[in-house]
C-alpha atoms as a PDB file:
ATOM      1  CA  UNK A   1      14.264   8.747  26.213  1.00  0.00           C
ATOM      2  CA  UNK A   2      15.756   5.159  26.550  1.00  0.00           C
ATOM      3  CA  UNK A   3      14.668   2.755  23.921  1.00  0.00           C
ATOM      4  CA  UNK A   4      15.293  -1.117  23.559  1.00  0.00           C
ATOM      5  CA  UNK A   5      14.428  -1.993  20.813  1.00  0.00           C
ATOM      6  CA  UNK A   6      15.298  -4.864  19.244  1.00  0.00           C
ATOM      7  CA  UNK A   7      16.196  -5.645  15.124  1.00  0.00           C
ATOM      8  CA  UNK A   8      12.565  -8.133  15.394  1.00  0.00           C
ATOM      9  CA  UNK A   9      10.709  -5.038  16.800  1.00  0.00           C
ATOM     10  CA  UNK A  10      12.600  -2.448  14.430  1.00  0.00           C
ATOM     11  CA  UNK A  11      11.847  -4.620  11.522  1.00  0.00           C
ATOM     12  CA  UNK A  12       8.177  -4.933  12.666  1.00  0.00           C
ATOM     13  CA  UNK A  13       8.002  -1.202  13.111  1.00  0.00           C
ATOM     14  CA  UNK A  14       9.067  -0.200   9.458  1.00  0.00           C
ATOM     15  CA  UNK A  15       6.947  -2.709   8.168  1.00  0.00           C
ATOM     16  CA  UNK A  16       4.290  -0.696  10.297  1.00  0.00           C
ATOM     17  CA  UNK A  17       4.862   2.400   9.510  1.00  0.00           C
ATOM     18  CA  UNK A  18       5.562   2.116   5.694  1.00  0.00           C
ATOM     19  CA  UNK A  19       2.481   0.223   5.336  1.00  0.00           C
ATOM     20  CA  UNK A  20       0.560   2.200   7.134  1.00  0.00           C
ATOM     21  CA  UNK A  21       1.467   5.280   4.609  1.00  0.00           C
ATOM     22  CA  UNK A  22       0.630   3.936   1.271  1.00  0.00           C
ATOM     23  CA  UNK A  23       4.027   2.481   0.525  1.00  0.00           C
ATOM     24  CA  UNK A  24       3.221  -0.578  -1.818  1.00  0.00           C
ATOM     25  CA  UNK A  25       2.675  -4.145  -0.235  1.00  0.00           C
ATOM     26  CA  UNK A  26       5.068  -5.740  -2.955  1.00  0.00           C
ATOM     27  CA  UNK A  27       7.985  -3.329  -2.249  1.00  0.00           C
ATOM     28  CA  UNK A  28       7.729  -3.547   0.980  1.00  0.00           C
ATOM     29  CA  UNK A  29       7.285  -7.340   0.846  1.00  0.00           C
ATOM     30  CA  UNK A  30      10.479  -7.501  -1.106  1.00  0.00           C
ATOM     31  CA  UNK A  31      12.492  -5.119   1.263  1.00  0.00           C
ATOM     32  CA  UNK A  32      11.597  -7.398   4.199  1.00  0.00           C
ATOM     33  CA  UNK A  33      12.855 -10.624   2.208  1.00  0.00           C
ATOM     34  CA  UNK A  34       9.706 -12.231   2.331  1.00  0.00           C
ATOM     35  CA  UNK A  35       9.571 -15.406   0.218  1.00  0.00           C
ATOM     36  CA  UNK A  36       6.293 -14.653  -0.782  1.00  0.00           C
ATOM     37  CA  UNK A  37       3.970 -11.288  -0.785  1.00  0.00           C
ATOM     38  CA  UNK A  38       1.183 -13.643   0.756  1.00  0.00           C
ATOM     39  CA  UNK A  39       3.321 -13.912   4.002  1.00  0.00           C
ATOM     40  CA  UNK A  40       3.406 -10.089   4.004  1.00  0.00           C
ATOM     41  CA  UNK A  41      -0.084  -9.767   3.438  1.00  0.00           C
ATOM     42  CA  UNK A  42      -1.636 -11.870   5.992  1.00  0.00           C
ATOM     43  CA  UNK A  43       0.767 -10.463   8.580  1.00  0.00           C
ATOM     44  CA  UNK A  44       0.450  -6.899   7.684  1.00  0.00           C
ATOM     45  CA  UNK A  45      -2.473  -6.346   5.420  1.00  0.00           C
ATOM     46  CA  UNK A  46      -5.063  -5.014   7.630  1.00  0.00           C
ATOM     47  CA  UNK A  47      -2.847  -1.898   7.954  1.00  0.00           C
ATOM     48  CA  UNK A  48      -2.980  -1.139   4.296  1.00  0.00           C
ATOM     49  CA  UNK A  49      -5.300   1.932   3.394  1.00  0.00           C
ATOM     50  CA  UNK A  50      -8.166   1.309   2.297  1.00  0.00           C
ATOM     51  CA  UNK A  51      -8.325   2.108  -1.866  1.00  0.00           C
ATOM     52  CA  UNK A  52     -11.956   2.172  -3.044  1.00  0.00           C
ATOM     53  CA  UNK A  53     -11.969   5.547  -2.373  1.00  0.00           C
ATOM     54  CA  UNK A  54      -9.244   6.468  -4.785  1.00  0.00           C
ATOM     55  CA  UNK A  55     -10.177   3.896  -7.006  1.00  0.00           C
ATOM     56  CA  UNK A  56     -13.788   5.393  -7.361  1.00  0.00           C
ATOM     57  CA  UNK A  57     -12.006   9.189  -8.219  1.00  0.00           C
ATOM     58  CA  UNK A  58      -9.291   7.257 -10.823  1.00  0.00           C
ATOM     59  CA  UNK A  59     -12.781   5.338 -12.188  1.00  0.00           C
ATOM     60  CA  UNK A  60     -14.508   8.672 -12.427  1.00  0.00           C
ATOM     61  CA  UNK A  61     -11.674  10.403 -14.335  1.00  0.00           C
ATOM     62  CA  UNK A  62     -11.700   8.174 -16.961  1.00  0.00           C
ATOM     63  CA  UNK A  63     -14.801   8.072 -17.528  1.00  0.00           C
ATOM     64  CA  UNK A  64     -15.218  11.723 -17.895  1.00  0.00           C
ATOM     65  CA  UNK A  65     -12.100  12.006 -20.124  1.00  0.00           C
ATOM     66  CA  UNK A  66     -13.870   8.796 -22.237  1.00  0.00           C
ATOM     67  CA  UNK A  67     -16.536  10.881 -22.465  1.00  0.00           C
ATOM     68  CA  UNK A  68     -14.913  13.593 -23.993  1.00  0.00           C
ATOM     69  CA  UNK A  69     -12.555  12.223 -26.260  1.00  0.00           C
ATOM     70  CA  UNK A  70     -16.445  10.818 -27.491  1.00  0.00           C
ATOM     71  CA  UNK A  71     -17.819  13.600 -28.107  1.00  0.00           C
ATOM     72  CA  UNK A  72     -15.046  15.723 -29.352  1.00  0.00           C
ATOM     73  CA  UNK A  73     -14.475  12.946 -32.073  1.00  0.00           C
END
């Protein structure tokens, strides 16, 4: 397999793909030299995973673990 690919499209694609699995928006802002992390946001943004998922399990341990350290004390 023949590809032809240039250092634009290569650059694109790690942006891509490193968004696309979880790596952090700032890093990979930084790694790409952006001047800000808005640039890398409005271009790549919409391939960042969605969060409120993981936010509502993170929101739920702590609540329980609140609620224990409550009662236990």
């Amino acid at each position: 397999m023949d590809y032809d690919w240039s250092p634009h499209s290569l650059r694109h694609w790690f942006a891509t793909t490193a968004l696309s699995n979880g790596l952090p928006l700032l890093d990979v802002s930084r790694w790409l030299g952006h001047k800000s992390i808005k640039e890398t946001a409005d271009t790549y943004g919409h391939l960042t995973p969605d969060s409120t998922g993981q936010a509502v399990k993170v929101m739920g341990l702590a609540l329980t673990r609140h609620r224990a350290d409550v009662v236990l004390t």
